[in-house]
PDB file of N, CA and C in Angstrom:
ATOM      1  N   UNK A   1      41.151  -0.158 -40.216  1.00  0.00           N
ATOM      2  CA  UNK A   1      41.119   0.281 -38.840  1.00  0.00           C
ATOM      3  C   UNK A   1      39.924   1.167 -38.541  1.00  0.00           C
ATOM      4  N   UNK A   2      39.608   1.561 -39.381  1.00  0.00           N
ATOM      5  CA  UNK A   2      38.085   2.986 -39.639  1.00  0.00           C
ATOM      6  C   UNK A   2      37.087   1.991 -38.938  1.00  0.00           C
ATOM      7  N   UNK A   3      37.018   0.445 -39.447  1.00  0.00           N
ATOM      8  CA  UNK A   3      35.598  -0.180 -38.794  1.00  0.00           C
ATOM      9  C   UNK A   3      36.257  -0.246 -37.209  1.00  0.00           C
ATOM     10  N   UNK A   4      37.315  -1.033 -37.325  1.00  0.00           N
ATOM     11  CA  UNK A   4      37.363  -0.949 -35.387  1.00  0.00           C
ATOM     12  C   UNK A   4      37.129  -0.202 -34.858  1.00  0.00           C
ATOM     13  N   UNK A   5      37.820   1.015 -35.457  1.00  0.00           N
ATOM     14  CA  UNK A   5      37.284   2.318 -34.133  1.00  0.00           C
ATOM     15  C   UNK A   5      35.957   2.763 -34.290  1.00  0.00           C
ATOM     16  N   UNK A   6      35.166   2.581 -35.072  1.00  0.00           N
ATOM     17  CA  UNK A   6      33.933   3.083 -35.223  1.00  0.00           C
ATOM     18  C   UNK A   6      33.062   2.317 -34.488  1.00  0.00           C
ATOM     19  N   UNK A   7      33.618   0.798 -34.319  1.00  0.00           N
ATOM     20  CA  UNK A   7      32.616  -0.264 -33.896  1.00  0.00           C
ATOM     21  C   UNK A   7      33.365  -0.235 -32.373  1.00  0.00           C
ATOM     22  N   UNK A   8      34.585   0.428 -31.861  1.00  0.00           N
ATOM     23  CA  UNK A   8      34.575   0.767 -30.898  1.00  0.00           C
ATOM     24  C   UNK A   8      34.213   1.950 -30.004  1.00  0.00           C
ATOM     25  N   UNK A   9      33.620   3.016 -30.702  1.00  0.00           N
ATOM     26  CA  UNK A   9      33.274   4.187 -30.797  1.00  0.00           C
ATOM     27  C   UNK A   9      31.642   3.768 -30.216  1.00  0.00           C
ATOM     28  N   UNK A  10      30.718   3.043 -31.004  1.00  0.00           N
ATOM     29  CA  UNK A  10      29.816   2.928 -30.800  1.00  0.00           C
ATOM     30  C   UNK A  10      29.659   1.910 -29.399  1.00  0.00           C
ATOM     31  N   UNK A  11      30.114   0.532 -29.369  1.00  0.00           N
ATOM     32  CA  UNK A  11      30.293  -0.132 -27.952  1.00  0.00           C
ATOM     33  C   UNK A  11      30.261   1.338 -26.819  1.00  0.00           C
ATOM     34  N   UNK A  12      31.482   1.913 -27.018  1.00  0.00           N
ATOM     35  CA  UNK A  12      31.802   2.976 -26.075  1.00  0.00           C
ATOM     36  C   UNK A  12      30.212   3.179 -25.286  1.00  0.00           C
ATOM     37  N   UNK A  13      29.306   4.236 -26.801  1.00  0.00           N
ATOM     38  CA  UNK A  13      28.632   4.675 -26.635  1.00  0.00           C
ATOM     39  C   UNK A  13      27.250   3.976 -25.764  1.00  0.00           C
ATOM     40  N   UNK A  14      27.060   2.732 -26.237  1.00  0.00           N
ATOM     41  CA  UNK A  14      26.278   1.892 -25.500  1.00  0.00           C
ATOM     42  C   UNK A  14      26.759   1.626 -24.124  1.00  0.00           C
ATOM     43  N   UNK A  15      28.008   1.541 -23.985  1.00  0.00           N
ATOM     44  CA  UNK A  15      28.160   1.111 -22.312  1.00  0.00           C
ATOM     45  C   UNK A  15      27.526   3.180 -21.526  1.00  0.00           C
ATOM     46  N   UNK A  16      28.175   3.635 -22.156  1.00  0.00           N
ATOM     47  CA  UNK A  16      27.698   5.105 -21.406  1.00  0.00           C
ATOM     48  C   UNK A  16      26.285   5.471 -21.407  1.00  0.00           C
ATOM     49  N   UNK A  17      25.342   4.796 -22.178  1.00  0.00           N
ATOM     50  CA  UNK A  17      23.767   4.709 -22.352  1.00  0.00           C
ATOM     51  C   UNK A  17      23.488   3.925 -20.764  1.00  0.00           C
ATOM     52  N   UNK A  18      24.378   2.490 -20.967  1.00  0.00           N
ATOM     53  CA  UNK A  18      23.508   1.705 -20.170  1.00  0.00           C
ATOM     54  C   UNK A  18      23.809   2.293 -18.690  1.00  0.00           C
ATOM     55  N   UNK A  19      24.941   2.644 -18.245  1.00  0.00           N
ATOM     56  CA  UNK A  19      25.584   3.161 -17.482  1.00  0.00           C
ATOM     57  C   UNK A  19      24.392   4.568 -16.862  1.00  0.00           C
ATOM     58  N   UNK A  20      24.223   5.565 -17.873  1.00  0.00           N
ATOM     59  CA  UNK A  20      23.353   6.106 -17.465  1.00  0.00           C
ATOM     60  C   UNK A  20      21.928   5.569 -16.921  1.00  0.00           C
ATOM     61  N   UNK A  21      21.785   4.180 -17.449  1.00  0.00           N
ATOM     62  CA  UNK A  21      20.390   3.589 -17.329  1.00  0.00           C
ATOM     63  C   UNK A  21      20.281   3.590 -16.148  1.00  0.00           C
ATOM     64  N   UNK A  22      21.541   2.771 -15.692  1.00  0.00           N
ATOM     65  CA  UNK A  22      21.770   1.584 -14.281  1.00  0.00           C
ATOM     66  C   UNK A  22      21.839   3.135 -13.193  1.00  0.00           C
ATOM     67  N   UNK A  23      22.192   4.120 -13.313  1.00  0.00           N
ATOM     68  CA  UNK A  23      22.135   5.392 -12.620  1.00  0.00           C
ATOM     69  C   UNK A  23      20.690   5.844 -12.097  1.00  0.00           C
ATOM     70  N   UNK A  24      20.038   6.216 -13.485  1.00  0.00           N
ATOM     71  CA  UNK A  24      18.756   6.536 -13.121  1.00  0.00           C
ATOM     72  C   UNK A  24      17.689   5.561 -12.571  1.00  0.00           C
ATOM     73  N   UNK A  25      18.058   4.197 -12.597  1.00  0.00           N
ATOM     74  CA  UNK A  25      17.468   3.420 -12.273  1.00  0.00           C
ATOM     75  C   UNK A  25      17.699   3.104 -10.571  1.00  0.00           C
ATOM     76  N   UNK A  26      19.105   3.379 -10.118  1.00  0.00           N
ATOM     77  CA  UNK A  26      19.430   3.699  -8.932  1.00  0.00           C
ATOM     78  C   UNK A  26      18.521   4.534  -8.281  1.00  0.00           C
ATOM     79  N   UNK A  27      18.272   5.952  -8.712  1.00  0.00           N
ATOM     80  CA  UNK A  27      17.727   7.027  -8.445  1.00  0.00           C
ATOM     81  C   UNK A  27      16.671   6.808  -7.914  1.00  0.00           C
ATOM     82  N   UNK A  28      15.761   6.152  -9.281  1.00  0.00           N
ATOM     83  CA  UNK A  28      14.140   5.902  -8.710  1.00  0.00           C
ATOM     84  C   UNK A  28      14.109   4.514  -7.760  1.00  0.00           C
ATOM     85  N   UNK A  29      15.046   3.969  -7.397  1.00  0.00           N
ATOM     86  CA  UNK A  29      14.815   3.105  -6.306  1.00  0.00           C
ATOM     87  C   UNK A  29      15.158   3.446  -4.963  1.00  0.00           C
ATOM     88  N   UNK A  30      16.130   4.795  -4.913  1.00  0.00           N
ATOM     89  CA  UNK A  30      15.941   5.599  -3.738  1.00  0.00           C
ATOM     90  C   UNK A  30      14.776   6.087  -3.380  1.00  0.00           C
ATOM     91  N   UNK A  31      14.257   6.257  -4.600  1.00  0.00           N
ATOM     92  CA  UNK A  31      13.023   7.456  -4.257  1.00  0.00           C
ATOM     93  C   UNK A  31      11.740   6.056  -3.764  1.00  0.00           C
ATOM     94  N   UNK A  32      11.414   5.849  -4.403  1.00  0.00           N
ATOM     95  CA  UNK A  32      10.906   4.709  -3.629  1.00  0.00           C
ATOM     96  C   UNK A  32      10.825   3.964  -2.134  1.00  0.00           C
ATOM     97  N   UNK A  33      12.201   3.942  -2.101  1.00  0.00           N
ATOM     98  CA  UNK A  33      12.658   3.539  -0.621  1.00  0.00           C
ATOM     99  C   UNK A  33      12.260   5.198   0.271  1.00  0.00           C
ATOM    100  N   UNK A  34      12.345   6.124   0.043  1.00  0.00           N
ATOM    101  CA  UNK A  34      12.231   7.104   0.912  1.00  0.00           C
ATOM    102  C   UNK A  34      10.435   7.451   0.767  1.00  0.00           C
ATOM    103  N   UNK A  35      10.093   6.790  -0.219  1.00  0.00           N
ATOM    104  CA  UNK A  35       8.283   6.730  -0.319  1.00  0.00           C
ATOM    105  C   UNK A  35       7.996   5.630   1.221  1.00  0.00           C
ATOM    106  N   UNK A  36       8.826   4.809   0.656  1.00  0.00           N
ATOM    107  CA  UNK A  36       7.947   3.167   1.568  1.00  0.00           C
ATOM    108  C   UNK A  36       8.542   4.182   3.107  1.00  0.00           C
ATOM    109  N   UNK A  37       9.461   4.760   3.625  1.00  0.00           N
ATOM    110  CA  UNK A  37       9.771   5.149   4.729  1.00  0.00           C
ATOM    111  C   UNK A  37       8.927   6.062   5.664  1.00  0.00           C
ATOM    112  N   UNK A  38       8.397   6.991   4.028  1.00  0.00           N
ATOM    113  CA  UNK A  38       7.351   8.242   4.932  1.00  0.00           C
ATOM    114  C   UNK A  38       5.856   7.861   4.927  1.00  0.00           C
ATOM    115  N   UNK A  39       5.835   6.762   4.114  1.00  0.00           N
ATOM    116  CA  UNK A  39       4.155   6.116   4.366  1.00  0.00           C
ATOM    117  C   UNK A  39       4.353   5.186   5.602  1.00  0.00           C
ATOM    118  N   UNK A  40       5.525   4.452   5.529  1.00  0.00           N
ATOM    119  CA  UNK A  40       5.698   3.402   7.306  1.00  0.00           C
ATOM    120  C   UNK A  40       5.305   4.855   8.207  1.00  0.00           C
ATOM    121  N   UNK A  41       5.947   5.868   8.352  1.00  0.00           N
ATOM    122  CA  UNK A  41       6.046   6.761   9.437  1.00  0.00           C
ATOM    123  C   UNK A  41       4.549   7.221   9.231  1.00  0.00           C
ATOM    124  N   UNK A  42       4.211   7.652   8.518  1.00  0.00           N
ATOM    125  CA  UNK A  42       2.562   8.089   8.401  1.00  0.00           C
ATOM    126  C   UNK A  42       1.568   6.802   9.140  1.00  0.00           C
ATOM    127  N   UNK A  43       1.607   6.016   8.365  1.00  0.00           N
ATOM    128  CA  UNK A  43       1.112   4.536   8.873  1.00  0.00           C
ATOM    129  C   UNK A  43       1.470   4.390  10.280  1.00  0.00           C
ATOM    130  N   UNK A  44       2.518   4.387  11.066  1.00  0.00           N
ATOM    131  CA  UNK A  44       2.636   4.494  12.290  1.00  0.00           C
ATOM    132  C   UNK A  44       1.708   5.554  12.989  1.00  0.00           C
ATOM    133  N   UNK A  45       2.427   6.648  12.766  1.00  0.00           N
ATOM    134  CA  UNK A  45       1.353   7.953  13.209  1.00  0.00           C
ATOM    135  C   UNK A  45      -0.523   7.539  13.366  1.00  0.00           C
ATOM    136  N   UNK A  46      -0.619   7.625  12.490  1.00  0.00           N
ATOM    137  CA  UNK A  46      -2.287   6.901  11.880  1.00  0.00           C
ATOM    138  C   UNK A  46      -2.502   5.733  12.980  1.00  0.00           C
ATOM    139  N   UNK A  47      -1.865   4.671  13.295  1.00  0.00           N
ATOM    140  CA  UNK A  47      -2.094   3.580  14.006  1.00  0.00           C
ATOM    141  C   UNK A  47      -1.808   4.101  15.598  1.00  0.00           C
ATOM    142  N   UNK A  48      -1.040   5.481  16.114  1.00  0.00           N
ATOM    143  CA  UNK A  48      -0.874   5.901  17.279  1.00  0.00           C
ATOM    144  C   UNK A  48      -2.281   6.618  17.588  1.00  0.00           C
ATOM    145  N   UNK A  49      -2.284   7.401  16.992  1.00  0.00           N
ATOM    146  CA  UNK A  49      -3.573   8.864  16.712  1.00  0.00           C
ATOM    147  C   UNK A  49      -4.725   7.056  16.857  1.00  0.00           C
ATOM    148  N   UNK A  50      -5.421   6.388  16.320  1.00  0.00           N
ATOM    149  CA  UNK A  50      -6.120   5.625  16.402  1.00  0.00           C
ATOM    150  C   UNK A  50      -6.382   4.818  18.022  1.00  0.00           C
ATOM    151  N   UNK A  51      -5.138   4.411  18.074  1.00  0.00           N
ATOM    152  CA  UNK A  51      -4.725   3.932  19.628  1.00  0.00           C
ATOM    153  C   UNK A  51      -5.346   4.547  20.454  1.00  0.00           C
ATOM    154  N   UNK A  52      -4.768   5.946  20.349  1.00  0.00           N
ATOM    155  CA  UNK A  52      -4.929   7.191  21.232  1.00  0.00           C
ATOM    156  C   UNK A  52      -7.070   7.464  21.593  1.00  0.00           C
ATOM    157  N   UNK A  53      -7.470   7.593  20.319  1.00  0.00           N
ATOM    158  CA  UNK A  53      -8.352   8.018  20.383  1.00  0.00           C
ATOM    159  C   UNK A  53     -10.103   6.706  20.972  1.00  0.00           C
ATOM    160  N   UNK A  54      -9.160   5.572  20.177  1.00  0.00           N
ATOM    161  CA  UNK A  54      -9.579   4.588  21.041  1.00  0.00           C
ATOM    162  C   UNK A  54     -10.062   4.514  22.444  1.00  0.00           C
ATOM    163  N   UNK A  55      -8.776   5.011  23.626  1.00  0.00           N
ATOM    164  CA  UNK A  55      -8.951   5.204  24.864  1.00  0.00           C
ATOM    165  C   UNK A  55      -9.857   6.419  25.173  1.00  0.00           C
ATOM    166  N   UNK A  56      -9.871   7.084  24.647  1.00  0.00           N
ATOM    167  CA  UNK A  56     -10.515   8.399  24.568  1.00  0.00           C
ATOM    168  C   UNK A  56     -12.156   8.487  24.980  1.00  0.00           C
ATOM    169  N   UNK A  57     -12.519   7.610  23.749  1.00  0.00           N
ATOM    170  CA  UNK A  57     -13.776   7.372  23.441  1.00  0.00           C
ATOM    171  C   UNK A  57     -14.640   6.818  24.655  1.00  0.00           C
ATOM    172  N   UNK A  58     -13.619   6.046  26.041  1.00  0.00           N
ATOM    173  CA  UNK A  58     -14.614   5.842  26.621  1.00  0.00           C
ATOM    174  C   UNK A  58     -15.211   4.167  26.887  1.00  0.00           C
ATOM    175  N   UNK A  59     -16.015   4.149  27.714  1.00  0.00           N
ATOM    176  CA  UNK A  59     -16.258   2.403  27.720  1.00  0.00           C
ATOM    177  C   UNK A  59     -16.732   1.638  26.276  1.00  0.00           C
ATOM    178  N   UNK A  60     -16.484   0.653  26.309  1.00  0.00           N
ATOM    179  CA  UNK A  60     -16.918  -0.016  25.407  1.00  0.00           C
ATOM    180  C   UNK A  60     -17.830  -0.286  25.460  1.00  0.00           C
ATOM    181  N   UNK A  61     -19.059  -0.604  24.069  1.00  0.00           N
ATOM    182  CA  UNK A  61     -20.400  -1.040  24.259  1.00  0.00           C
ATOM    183  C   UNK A  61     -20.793  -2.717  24.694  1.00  0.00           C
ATOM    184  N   UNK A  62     -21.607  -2.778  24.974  1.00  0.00           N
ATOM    185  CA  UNK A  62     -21.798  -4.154  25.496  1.00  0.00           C
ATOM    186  C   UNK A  62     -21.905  -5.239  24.373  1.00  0.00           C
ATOM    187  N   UNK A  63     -21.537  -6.490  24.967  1.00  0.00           N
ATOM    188  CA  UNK A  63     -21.551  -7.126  24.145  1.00  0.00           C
ATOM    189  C   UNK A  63     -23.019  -7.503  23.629  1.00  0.00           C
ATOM    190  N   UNK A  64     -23.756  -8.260  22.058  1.00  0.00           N
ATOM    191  CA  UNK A  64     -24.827  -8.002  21.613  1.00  0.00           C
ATOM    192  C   UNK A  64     -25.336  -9.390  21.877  1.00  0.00           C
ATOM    193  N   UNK A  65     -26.545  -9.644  22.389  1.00  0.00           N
ATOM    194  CA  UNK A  65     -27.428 -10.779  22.934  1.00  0.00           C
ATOM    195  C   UNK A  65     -26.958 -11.895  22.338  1.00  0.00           C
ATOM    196  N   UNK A  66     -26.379 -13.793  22.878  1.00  0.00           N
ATOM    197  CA  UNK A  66     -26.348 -14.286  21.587  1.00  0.00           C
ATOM    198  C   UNK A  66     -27.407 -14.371  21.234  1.00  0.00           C
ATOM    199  N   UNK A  67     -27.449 -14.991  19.861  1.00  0.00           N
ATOM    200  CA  UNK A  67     -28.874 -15.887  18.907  1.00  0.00           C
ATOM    201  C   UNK A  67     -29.602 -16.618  19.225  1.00  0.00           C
ATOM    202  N   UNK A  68     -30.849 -16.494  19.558  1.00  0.00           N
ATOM    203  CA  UNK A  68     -31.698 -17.361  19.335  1.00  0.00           C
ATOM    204  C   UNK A  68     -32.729 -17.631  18.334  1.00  0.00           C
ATOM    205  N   UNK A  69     -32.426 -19.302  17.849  1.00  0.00           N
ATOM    206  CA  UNK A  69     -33.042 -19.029  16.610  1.00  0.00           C
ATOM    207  C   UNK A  69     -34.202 -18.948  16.719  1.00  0.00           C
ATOM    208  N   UNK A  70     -35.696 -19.326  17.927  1.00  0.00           N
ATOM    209  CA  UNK A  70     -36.669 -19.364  18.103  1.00  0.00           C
ATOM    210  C   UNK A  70     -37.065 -18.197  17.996  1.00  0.00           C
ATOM    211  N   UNK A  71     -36.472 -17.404  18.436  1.00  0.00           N
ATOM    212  CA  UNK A  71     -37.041 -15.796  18.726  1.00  0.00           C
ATOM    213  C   UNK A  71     -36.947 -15.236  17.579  1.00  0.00           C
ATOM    214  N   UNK A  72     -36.111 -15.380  16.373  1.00  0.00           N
ATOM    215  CA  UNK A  72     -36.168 -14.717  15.393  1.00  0.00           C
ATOM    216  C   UNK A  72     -37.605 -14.440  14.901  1.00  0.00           C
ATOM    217  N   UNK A  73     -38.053 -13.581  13.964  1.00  0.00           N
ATOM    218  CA  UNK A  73     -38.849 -13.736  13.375  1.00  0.00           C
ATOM    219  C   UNK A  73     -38.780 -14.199  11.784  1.00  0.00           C
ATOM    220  N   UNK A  74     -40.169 -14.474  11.714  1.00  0.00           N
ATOM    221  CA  UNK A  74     -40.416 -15.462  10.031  1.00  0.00           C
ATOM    222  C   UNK A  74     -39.318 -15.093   9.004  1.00  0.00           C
ATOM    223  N   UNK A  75     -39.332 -13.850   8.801  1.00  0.00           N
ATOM    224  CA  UNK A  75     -38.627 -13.216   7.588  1.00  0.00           C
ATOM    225  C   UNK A  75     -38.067 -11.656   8.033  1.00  0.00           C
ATOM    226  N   UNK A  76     -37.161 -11.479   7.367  1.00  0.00           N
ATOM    227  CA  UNK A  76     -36.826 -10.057   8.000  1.00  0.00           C
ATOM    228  C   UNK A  76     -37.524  -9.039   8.055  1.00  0.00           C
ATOM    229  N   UNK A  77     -37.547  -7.912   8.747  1.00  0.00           N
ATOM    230  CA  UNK A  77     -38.876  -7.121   8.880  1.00  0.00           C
ATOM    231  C   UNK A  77     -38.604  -5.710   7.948  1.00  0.00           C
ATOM    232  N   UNK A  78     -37.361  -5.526   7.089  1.00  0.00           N
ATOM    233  CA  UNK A  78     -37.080  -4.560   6.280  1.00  0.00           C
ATOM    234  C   UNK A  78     -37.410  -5.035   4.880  1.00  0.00           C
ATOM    235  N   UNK A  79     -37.880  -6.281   4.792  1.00  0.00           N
ATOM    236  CA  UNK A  79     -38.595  -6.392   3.318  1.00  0.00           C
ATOM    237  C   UNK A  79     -39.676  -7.749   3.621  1.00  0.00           C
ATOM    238  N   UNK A  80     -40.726  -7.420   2.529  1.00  0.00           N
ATOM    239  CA  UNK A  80     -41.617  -8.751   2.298  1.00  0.00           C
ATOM    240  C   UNK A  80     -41.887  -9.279   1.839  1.00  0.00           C
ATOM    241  N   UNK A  81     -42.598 -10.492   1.793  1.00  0.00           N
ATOM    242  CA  UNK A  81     -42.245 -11.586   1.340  1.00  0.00           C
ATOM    243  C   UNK A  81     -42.688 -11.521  -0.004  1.00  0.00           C
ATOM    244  N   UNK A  82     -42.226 -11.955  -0.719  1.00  0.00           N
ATOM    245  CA  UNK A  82     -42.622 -11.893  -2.531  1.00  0.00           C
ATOM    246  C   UNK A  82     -43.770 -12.755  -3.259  1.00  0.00           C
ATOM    247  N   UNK A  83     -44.335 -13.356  -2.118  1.00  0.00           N
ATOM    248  CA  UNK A  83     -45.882 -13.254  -2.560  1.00  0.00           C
ATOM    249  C   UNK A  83     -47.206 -12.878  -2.016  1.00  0.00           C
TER     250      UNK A  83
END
């Protein structure tokens, strides 16, 4: 009977390990979830304050000439040509 209870002694002990596992593992998935909640709310904030300051700023700049490829010049004028 010494092995049963010992080999039930120990089972015991493993379910109260895993038990603690499945706990703390609970834990840090709260904490997580209350991470993803205050970065959404930050992230919101950030995307209001942006909104906000948007209007703020005033007219928008004009739109930029289209392309013409004739008018370009030969090569760009911030470097030259390599021979």
């Amino acid at each position: 009977m010494d092995r049963l209870g010992d080999a039930y002694h120990e089972l015991r002990q493993q379910l109260d390990r895993l038990g603690n596992f499945y706990e703390e593992l609970g834990q840090c998935v709260d904490r997580i979830g209350n991470i993803c909640e205050e970065n959404s709310q930050q992230l919101y904030n950030i995307h209001a304050d942006l909104e906000g300051l948007w209007n703020v700023l005033g007219p928008h700049p004009p739109h930029p000439p289209p392309f013409a490829p004739g008018e370009a010049s030969p090569h760009p004028s911030y470097c030259d040509p390599p021979y």
